[in-house]
N, C-alpha and C. Protein backbone atom coordinates (compact mmCIF):
# COMPACT_ATOMS: atom_id res chain seq x y z
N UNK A 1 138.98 111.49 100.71
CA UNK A 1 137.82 111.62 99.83
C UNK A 1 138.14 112.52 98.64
N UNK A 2 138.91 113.61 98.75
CA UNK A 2 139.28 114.59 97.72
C UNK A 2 140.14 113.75 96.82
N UNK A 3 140.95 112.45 96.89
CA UNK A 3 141.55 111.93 96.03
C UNK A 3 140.23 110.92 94.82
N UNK A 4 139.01 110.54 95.69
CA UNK A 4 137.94 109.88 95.15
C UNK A 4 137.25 111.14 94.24
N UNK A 5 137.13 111.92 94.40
CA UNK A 5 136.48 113.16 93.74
C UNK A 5 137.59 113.31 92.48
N UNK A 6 138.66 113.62 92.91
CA UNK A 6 139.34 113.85 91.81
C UNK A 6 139.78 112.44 90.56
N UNK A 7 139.60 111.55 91.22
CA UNK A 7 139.39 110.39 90.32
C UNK A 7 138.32 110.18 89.39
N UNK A 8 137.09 110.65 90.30
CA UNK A 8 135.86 110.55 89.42
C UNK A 8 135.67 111.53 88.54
N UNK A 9 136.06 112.76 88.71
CA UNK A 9 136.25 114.39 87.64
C UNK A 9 137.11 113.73 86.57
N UNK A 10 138.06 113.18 86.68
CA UNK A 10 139.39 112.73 85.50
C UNK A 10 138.46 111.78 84.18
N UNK A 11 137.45 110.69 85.32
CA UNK A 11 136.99 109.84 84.45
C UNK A 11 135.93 110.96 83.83
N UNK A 12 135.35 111.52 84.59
CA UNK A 12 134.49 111.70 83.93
C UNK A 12 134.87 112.85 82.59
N UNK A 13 135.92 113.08 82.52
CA UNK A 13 136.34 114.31 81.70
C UNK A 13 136.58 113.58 80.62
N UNK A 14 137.19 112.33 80.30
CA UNK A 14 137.30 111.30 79.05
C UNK A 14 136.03 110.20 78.81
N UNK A 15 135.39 109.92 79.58
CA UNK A 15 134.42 108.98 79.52
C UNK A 15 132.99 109.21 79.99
N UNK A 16 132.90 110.80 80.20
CA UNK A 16 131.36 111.36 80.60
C UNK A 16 130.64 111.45 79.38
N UNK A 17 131.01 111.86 78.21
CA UNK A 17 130.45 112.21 77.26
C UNK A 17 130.22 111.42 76.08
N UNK A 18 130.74 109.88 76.45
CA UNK A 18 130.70 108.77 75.28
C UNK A 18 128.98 107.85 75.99
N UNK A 19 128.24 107.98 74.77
CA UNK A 19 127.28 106.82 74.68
C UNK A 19 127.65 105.78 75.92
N UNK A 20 128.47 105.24 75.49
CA UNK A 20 128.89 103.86 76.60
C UNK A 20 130.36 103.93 77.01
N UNK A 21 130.23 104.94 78.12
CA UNK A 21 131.20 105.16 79.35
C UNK A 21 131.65 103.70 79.58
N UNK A 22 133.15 104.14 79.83
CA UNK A 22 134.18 102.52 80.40
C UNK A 22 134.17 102.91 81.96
N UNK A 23 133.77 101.99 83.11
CA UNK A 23 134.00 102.60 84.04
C UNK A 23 135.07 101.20 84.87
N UNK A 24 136.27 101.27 84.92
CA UNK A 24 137.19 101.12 85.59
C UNK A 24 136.71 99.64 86.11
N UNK A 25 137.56 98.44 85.91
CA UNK A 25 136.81 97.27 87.41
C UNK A 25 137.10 97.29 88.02
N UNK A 26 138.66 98.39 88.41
CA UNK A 26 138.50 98.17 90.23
C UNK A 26 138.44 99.62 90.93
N UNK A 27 137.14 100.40 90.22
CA UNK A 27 136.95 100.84 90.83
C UNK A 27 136.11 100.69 92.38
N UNK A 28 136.40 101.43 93.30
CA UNK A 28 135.76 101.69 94.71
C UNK A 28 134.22 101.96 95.25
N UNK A 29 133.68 101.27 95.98
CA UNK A 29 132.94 101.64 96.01
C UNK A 29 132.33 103.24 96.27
N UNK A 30 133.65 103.51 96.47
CA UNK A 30 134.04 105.29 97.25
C UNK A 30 133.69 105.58 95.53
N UNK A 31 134.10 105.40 94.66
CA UNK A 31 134.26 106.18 93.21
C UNK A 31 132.69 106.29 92.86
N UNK A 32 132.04 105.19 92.95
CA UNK A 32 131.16 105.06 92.33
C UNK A 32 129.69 106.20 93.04
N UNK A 33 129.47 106.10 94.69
CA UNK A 33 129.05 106.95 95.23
C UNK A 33 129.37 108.17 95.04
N UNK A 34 130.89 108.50 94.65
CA UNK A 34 131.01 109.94 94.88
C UNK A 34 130.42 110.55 93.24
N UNK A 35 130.53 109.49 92.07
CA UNK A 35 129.56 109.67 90.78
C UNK A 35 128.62 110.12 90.64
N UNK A 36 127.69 109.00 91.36
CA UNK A 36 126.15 109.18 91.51
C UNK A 36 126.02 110.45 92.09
N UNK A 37 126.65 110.78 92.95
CA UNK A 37 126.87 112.47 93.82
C UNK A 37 127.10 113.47 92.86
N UNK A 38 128.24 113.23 92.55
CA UNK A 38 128.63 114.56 91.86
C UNK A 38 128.02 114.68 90.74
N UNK A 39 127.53 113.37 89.83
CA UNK A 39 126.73 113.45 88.68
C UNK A 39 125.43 112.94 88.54
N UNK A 40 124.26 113.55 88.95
CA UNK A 40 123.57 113.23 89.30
C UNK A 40 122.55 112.62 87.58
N UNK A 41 122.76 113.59 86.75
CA UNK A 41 122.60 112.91 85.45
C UNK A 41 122.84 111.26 85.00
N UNK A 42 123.44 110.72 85.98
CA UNK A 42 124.23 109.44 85.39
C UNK A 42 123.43 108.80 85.97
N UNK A 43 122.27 108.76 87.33
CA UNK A 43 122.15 107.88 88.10
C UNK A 43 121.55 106.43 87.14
N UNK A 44 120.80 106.73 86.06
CA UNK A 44 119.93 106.11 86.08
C UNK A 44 121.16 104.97 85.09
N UNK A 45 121.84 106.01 84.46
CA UNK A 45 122.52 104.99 83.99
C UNK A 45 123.52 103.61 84.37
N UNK A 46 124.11 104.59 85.65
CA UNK A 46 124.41 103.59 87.02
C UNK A 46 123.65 102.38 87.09
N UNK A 47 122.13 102.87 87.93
CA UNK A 47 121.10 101.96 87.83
C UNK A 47 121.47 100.30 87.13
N UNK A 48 121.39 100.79 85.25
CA UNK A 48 121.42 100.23 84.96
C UNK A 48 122.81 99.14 84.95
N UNK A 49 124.19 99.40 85.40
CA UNK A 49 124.79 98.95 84.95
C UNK A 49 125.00 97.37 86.03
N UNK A 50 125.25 96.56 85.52
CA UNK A 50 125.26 94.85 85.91
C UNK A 50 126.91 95.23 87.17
N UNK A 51 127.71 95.82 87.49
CA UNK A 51 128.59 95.89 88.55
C UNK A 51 128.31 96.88 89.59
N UNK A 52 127.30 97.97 89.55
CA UNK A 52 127.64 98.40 90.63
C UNK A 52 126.91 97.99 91.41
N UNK A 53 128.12 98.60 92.73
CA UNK A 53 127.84 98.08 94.46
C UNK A 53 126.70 97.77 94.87
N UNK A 54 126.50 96.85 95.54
CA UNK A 54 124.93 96.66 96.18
C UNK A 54 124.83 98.06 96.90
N UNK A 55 125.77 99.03 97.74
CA UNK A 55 125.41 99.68 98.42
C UNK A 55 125.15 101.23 97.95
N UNK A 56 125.46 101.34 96.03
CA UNK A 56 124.95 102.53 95.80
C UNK A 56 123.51 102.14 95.00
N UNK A 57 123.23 100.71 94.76
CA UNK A 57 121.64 100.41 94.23
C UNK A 57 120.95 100.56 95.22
N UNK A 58 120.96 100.58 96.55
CA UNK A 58 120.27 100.75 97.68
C UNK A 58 120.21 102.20 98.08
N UNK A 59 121.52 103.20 97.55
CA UNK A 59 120.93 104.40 97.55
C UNK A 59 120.20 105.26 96.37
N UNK A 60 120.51 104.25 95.47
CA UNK A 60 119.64 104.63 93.81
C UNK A 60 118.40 104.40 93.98
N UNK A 61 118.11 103.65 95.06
CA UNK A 61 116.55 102.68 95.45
C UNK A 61 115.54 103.96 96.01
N UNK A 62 116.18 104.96 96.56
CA UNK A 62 115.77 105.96 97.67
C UNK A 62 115.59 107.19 96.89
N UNK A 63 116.30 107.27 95.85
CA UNK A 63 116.34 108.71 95.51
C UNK A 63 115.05 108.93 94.71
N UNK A 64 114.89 110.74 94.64
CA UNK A 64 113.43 110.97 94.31
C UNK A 64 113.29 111.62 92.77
N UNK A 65 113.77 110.41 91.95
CA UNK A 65 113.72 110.31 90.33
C UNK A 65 113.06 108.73 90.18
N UNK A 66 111.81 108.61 89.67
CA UNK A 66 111.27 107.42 89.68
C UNK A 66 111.89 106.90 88.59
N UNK A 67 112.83 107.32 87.62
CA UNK A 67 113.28 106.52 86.16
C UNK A 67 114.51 106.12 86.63
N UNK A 68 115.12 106.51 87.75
CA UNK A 68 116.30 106.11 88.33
C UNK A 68 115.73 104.41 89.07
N UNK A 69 114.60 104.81 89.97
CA UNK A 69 114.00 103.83 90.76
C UNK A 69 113.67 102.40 90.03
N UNK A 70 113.06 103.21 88.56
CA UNK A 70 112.17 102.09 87.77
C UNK A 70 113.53 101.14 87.16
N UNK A 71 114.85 101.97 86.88
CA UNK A 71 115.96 100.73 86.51
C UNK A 71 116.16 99.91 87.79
N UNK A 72 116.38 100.41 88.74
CA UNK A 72 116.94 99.65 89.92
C UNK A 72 115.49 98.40 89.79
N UNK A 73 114.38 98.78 89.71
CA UNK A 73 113.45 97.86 89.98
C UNK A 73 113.55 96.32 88.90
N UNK A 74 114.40 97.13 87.58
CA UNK A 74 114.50 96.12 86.77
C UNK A 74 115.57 95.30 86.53
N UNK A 75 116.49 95.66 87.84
CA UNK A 75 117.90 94.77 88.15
C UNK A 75 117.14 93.56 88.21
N UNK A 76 117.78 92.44 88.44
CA UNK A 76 117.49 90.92 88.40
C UNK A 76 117.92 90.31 89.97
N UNK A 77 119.18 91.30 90.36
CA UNK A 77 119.91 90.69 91.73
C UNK A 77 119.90 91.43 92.51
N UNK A 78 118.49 91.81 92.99
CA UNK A 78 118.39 93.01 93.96
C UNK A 78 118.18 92.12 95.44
N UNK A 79 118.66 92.93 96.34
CA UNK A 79 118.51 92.06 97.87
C UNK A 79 116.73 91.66 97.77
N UNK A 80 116.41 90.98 98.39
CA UNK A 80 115.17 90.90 98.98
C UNK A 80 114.25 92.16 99.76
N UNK A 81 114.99 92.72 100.39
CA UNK A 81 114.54 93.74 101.23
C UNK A 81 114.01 95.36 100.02
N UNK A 82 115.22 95.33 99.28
CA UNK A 82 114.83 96.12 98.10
C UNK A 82 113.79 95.95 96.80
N UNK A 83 113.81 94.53 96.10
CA UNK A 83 112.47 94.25 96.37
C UNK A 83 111.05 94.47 96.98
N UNK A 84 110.64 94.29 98.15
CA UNK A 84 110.06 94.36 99.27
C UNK A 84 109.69 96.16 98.64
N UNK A 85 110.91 96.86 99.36
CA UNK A 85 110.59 98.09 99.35
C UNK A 85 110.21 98.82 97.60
N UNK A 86 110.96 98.49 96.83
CA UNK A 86 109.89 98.88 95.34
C UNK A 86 108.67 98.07 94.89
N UNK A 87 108.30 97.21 95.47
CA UNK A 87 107.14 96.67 95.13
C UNK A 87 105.82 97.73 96.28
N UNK A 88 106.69 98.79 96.83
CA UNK A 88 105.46 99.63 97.76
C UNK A 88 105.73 101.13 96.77
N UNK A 89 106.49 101.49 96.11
CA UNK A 89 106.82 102.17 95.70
C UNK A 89 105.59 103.06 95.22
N UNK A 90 105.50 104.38 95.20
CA UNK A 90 104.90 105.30 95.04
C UNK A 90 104.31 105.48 93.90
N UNK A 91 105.57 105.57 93.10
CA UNK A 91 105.35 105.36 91.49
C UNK A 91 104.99 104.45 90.73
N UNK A 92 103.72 103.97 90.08
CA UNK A 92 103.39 102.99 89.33
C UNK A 92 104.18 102.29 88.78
N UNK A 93 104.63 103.08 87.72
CA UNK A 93 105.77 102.75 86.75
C UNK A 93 107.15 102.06 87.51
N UNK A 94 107.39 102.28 88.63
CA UNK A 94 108.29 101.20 89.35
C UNK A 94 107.55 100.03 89.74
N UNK A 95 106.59 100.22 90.25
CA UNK A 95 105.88 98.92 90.79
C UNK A 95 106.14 98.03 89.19
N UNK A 96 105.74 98.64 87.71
CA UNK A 96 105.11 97.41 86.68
C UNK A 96 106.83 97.06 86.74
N UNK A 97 108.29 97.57 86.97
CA UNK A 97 108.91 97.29 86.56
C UNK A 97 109.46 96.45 87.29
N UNK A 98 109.01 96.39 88.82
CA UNK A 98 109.36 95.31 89.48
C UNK A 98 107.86 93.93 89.15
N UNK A 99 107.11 94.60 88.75
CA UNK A 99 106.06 93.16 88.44
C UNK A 99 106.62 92.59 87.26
N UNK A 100 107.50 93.42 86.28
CA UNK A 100 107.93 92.16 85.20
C UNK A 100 109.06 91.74 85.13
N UNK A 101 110.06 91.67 86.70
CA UNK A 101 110.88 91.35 86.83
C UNK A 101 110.99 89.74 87.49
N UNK A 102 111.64 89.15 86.20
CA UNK A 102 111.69 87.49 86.44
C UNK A 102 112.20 86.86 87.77
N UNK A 103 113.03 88.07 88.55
CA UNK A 103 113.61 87.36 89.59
C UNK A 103 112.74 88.08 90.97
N UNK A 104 111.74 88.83 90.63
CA UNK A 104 111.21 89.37 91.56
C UNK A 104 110.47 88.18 92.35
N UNK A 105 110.06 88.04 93.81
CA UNK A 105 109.77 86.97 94.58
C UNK A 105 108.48 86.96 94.24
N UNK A 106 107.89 85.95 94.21
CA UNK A 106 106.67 85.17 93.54
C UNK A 106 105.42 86.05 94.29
N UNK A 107 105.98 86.13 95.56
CA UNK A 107 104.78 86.67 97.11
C UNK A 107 104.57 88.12 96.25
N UNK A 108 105.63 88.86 96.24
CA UNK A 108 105.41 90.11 95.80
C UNK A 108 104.62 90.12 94.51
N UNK A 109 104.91 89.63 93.28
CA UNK A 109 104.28 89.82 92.15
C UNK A 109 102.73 89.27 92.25
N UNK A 110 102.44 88.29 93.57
CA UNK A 110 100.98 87.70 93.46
C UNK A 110 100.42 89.12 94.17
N UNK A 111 101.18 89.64 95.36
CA UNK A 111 100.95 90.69 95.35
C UNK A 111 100.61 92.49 94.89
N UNK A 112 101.35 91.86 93.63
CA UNK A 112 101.26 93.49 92.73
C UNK A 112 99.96 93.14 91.53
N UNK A 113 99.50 92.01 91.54
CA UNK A 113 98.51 91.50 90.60
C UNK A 113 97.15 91.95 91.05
N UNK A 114 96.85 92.31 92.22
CA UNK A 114 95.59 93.21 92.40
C UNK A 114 96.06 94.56 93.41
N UNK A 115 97.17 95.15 92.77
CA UNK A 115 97.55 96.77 92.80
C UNK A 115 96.35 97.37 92.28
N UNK A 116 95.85 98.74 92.91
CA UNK A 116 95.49 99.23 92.31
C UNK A 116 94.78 100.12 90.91
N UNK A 117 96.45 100.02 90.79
CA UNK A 117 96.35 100.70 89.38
C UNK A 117 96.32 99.56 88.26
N UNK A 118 95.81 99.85 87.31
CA UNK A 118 95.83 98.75 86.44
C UNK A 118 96.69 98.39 85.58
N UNK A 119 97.89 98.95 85.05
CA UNK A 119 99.22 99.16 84.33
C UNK A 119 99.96 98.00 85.23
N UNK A 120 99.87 98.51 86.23
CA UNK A 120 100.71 97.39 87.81
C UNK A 120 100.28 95.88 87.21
N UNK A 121 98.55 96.30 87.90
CA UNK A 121 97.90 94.57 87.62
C UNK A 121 98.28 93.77 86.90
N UNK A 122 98.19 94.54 85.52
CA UNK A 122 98.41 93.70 84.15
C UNK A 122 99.57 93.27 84.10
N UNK A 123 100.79 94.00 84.35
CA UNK A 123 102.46 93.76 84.65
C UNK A 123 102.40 92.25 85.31
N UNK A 124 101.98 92.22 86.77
CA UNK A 124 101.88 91.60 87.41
C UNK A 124 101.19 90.06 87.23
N UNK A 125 99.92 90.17 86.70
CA UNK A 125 99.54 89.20 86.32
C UNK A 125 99.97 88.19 84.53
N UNK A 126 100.38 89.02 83.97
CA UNK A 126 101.12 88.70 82.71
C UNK A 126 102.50 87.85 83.42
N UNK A 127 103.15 88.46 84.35
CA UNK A 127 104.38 87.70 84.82
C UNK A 127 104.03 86.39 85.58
N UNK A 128 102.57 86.37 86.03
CA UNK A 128 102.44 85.06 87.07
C UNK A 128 102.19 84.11 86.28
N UNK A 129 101.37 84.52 84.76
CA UNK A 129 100.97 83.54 83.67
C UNK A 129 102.41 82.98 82.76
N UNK A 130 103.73 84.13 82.36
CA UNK A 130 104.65 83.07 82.23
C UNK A 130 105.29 82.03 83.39
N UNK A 131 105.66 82.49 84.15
CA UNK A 131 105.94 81.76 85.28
C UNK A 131 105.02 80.19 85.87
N UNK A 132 103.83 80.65 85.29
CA UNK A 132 103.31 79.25 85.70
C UNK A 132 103.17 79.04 84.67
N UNK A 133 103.57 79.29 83.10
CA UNK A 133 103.77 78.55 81.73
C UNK A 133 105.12 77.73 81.99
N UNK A 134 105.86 78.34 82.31
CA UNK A 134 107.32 78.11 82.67
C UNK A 134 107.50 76.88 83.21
N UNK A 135 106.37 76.79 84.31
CA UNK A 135 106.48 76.08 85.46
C UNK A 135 105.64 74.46 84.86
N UNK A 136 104.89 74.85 83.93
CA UNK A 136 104.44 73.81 83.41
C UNK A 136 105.07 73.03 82.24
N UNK A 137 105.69 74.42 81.67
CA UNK A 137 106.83 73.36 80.95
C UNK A 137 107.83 72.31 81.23
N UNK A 138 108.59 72.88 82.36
CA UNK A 138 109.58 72.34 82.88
C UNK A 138 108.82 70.84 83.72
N UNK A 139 107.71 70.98 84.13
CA UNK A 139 107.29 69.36 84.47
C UNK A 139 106.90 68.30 83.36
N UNK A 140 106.80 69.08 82.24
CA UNK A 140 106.07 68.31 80.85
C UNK A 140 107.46 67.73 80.41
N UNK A 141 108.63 68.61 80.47
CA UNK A 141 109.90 68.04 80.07
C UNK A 141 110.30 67.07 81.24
N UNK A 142 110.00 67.23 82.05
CA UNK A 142 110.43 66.18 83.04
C UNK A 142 109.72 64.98 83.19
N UNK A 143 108.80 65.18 83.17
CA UNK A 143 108.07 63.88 83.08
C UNK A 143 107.77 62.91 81.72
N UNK A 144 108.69 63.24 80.26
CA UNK A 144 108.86 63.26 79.76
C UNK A 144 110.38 62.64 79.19
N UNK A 145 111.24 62.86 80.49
CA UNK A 145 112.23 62.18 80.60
C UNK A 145 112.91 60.33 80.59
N UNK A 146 113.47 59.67 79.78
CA UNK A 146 113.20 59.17 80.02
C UNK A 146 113.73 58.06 82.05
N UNK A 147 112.87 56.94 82.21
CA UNK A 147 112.58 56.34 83.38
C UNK A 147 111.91 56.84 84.29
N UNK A 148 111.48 58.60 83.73
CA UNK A 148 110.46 59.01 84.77
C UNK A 148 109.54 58.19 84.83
């Protein structure tokens, strides 16, 4: 592990302090945890990034910074189960970010459409109205086809 630590100190000594950090593609999933650890400033930026591990978005999912939470909520390829669990989320502001997430499961967002709070609702119900715009397009083009 002290060789993963000292890997992640090196990067981070050339590439902590640039706007848009290069982070390695083969790095480990060992590198990337021991990041989020040792730099706890970065999480959210982690969060955001399209490669890391399913298994440090699941510990980004847990931690108790809701702007860390609210990116993870606005990944696109989150397991199901993580899903699930930010659509209960504490923090509003994660819930709207999983209600305006296109790949979030349909159950959940019909679900976050009479949340409580009303920031949620509106999230929520704004996403069910493209989605069934969406949904009506794509049959208007199809049926529209021709020999349909």
């Amino acid at each position: 592990m002290q060789r993963v630590e000292q890997t992640v100190r090196r990067w981070y000594a050339v590439e902590g302090s640039k706007d848009m950090p290069y982070i390695p593609a083969d790095w480990s999933d060992a590198c990337w945890s021991c990041l989020v650890d040792l730099f706890p400033h970065l999480r959210t930026w982690v969060a955001h990034q399209p490669y890391a591990p399913e298994g440090v978005i699941r510990h980004l999912a847990t931690v108790d910074d809701w702007e860390v939470r609210y990116r993870v909520a606005e990944k696109r390829n989150l397991p199901r189960d993580l899903f699930v669990a930010l659509a209960a989320d504490p923090a509003p502001l994660v819930r709207v970010a999983l209600a305006r997430n296109a790949k979030a499961p349909l159950e959940l967002v019909e679900e976050l459409s009479s949340d409580p709070q009303p920031d949620v609702a509106r999230a929520a119900c704004f996403q069910l109205e493209r989605r069934r715009d969406a949904l009506a397009e794509k049959t208007k083009r199809y049926q529209q086809r021709p020999g349909a």
